[in-house]
N, C-alpha and C. Protein backbone atom coordinates (compact mmCIF):
# COMPACT_ATOMS: atom_id res chain seq x y z
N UNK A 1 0.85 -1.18 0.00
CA UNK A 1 0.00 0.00 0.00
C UNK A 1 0.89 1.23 0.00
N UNK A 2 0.44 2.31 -0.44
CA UNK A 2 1.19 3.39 -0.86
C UNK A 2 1.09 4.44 0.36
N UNK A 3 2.01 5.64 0.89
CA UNK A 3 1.80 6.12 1.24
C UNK A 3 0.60 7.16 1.65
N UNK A 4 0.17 7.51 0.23
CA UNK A 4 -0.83 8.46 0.22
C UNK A 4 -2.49 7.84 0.77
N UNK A 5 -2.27 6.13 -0.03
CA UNK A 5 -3.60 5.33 0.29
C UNK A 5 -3.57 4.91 1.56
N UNK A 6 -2.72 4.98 2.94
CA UNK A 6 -2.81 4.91 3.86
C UNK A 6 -3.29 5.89 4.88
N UNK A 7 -3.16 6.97 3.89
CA UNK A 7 -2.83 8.30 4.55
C UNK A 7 -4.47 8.66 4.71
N UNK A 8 -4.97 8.25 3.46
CA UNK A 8 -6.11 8.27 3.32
C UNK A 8 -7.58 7.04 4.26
N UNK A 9 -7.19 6.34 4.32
CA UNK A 9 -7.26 5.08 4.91
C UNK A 9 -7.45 5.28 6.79
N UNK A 10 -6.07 6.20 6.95
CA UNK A 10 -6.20 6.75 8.29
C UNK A 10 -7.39 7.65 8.75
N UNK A 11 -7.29 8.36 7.90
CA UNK A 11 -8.48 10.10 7.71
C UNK A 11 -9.81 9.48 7.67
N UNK A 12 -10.26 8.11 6.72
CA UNK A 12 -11.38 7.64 6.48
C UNK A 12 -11.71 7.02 8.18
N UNK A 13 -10.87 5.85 8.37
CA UNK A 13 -11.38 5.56 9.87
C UNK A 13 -11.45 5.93 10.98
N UNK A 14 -10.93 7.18 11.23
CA UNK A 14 -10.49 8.15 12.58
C UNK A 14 -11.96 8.92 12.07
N UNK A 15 -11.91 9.59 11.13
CA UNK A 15 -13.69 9.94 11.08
C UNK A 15 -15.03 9.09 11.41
N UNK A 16 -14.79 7.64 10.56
CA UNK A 16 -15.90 6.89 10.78
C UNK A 16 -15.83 6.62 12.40
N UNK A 17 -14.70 6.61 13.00
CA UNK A 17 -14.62 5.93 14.42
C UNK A 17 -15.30 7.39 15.27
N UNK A 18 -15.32 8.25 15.42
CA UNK A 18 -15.51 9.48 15.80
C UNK A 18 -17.22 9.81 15.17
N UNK A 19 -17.19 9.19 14.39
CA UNK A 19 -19.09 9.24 14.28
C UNK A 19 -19.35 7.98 14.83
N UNK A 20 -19.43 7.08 14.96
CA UNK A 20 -19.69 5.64 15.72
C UNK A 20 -19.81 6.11 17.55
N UNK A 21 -18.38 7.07 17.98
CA UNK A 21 -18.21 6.94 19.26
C UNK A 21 -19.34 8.28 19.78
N UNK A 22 -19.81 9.20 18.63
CA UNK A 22 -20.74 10.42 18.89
C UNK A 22 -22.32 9.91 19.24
N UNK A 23 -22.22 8.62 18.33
CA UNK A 23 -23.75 8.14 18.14
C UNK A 23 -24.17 6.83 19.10
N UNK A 24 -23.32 6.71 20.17
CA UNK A 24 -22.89 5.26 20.91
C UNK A 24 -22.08 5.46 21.96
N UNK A 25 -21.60 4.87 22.45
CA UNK A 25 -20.58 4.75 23.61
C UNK A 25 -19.07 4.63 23.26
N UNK A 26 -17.92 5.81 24.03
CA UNK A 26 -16.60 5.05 23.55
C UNK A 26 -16.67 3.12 24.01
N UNK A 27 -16.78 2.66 24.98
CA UNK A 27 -16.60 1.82 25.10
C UNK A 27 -17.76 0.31 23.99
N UNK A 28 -18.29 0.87 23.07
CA UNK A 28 -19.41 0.03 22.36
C UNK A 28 -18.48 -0.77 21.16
N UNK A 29 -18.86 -1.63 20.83
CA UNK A 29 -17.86 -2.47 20.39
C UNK A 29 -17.48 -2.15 18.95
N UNK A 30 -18.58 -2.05 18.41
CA UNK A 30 -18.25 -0.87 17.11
C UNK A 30 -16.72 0.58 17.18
N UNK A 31 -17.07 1.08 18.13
CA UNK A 31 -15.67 1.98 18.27
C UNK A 31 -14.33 1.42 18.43
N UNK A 32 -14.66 0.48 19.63
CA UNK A 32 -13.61 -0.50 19.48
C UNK A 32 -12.64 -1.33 18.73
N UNK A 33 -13.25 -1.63 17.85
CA UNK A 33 -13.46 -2.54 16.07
C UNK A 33 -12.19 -1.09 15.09
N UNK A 34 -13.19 -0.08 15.17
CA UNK A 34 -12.29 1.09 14.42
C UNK A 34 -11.42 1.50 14.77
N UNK A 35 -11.32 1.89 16.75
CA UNK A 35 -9.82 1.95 16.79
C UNK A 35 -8.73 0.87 16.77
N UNK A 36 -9.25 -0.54 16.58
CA UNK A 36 -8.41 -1.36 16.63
C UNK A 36 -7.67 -1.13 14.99
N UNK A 37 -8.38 -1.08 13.78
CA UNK A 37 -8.29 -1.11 12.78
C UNK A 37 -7.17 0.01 12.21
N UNK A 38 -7.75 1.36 13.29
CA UNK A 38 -6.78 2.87 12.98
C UNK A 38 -5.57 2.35 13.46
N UNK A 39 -5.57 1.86 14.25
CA UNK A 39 -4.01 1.54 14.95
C UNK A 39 -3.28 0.47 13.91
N UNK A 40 -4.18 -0.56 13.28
CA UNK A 40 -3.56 -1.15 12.34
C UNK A 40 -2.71 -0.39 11.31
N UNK A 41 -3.51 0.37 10.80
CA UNK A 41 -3.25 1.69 9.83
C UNK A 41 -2.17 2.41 10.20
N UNK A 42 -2.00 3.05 11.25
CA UNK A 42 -1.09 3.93 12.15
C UNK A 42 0.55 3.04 12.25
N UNK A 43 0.42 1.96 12.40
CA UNK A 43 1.68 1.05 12.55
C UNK A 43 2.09 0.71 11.05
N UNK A 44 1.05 0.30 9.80
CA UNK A 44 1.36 -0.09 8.60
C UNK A 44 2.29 1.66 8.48
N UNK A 45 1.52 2.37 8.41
CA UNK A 45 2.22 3.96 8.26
C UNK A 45 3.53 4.18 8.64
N UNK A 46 3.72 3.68 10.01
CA UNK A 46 5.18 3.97 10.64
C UNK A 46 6.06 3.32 10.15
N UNK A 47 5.51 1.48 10.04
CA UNK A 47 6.59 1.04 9.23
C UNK A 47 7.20 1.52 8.01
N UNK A 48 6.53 1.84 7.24
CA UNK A 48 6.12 2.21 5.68
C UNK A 48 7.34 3.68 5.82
N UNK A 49 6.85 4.76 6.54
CA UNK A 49 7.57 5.84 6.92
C UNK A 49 9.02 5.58 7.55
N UNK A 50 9.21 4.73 7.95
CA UNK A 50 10.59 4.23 8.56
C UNK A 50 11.00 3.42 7.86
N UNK A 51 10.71 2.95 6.63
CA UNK A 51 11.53 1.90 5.67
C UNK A 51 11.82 2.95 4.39
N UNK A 52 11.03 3.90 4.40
CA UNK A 52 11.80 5.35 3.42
C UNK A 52 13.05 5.64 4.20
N UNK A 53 12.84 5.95 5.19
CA UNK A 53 14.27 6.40 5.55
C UNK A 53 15.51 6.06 5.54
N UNK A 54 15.40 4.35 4.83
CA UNK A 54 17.10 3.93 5.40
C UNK A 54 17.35 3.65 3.41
């Protein structure tokens, strides 16, 4: 995956997770689900961003 489609990827689920947690509970399993997923995203990113560098 490309930088930019992650980048994008991030922006898409940090929104959807942030309407889920407005319309529901942080703790409802749905929010849960998305931040598990953003963090997926967030780590693919770092790696991705730290394997440009060397």
């Amino acid at each position: 995956m490309k930088m930019q489609e992650i980048i994008a990827n991030i922006e898409e689920k940090r929104k959807e997770m942030i309407e889920i947690a407005l319309t529901s509970s942080f703790n409802d399993e749905k929010v849960i689900q998305a931040s598990d997923k953003l963090d997926q995203l967030l780590n693919q990113y770092e790696a991705l961003k730290n394997s440009n560098k060397k």
